[in-house]
C-alpha atoms as a PDB file:
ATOM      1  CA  UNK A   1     -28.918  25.798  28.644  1.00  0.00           C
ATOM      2  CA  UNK A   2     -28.421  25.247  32.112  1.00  0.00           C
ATOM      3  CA  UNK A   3     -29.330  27.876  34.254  1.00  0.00           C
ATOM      4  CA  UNK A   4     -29.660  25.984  38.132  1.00  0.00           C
ATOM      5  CA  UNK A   5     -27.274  25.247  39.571  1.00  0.00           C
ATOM      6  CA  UNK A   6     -24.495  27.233  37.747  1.00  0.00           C
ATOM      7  CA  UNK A   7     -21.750  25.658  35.458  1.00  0.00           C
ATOM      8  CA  UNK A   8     -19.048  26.848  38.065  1.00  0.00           C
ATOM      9  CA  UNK A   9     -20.591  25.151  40.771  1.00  0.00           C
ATOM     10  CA  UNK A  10     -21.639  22.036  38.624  1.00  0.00           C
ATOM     11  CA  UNK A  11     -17.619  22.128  37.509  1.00  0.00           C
ATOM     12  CA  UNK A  12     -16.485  22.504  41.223  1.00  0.00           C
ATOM     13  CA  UNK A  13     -18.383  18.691  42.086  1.00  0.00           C
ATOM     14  CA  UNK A  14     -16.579  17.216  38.872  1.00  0.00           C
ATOM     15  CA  UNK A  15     -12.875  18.921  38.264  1.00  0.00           C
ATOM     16  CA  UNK A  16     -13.303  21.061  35.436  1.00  0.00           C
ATOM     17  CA  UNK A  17     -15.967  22.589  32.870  1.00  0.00           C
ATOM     18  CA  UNK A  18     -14.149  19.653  30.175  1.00  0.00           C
ATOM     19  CA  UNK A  19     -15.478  16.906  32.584  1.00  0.00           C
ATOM     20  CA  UNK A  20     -18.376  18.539  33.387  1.00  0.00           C
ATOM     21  CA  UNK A  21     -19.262  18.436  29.881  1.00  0.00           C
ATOM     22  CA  UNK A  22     -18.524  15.138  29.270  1.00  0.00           C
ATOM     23  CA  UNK A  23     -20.297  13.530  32.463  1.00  0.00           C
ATOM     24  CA  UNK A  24     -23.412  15.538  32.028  1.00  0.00           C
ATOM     25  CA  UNK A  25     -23.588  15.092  28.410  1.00  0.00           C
ATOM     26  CA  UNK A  26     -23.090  11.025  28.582  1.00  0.00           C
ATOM     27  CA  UNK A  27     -25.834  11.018  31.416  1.00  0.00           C
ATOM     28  CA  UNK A  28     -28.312  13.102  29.357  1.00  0.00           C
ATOM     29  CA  UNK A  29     -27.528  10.034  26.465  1.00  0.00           C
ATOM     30  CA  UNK A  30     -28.349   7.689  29.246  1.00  0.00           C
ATOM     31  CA  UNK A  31     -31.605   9.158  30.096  1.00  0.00           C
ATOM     32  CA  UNK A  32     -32.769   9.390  26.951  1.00  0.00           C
ATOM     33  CA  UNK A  33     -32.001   5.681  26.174  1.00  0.00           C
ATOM     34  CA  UNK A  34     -34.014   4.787  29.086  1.00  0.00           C
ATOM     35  CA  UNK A  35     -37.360   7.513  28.545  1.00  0.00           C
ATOM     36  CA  UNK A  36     -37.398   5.286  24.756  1.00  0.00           C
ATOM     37  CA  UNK A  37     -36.897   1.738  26.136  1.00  0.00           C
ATOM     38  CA  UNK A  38     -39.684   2.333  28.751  1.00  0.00           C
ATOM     39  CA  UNK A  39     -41.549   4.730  27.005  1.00  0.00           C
ATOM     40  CA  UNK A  40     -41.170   7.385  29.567  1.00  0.00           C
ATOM     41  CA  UNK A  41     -42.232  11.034  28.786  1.00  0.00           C
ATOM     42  CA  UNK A  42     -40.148  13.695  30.563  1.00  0.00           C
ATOM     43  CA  UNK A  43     -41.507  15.688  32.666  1.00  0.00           C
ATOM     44  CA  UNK A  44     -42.878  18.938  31.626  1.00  0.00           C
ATOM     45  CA  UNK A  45     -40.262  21.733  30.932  1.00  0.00           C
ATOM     46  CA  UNK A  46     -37.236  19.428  32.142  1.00  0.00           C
ATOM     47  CA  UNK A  47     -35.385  18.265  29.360  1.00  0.00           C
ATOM     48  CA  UNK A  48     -32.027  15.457  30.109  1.00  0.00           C
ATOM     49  CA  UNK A  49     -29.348  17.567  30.101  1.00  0.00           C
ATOM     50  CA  UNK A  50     -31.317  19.790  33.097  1.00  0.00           C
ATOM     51  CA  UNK A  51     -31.906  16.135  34.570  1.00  0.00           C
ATOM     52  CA  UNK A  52     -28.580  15.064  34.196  1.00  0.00           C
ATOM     53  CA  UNK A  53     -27.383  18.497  35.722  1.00  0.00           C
ATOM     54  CA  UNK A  54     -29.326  18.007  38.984  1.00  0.00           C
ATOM     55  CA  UNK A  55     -28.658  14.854  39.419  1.00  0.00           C
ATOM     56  CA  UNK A  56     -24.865  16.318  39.566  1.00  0.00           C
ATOM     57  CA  UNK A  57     -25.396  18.642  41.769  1.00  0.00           C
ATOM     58  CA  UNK A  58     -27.119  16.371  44.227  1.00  0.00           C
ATOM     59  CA  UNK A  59     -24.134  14.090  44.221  1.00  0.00           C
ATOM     60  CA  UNK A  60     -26.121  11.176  42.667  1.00  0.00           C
ATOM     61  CA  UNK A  61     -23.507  10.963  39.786  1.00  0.00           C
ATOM     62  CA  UNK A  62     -20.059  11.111  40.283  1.00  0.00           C
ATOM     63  CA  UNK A  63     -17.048  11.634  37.729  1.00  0.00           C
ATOM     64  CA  UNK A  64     -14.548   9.457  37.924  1.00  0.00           C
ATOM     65  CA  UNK A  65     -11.365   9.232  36.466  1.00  0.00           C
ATOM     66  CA  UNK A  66     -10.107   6.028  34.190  1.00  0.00           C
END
């Protein structure tokens, strides 16, 4: 569960909670495709989808719409 940032504020940056699931949710995929092609442990008490949730709120991914 994502505790920091908040959902509402995570939503805000991408539209909606829908998109926010969606975004964060493919990115978490993504990171864990990488961590087993490279081997790559995560660090200690971070899991992907809390990755993939600051990596929102930083602005380094960005939803876009098709």
């Amino acid at each position: 569960m994502i505790h920091e940032p908040s959902i509402d504020t995570l939503a805000e940056r991408v539209g909606s909670k829908y998109a926010l699931c969606i975004v964060a949710a493919k990115r978490a995929r993504q990171i864990i495709s990488a961590s087993k092609n490279k081997s790559k442990e995560f660090p200690e008490n971070e899991k992907p989808l809390t990755i993939a949730a600051n990596e929102i709120f930083d602005g380094k991914v960005i939803a876009t719409k098709f």
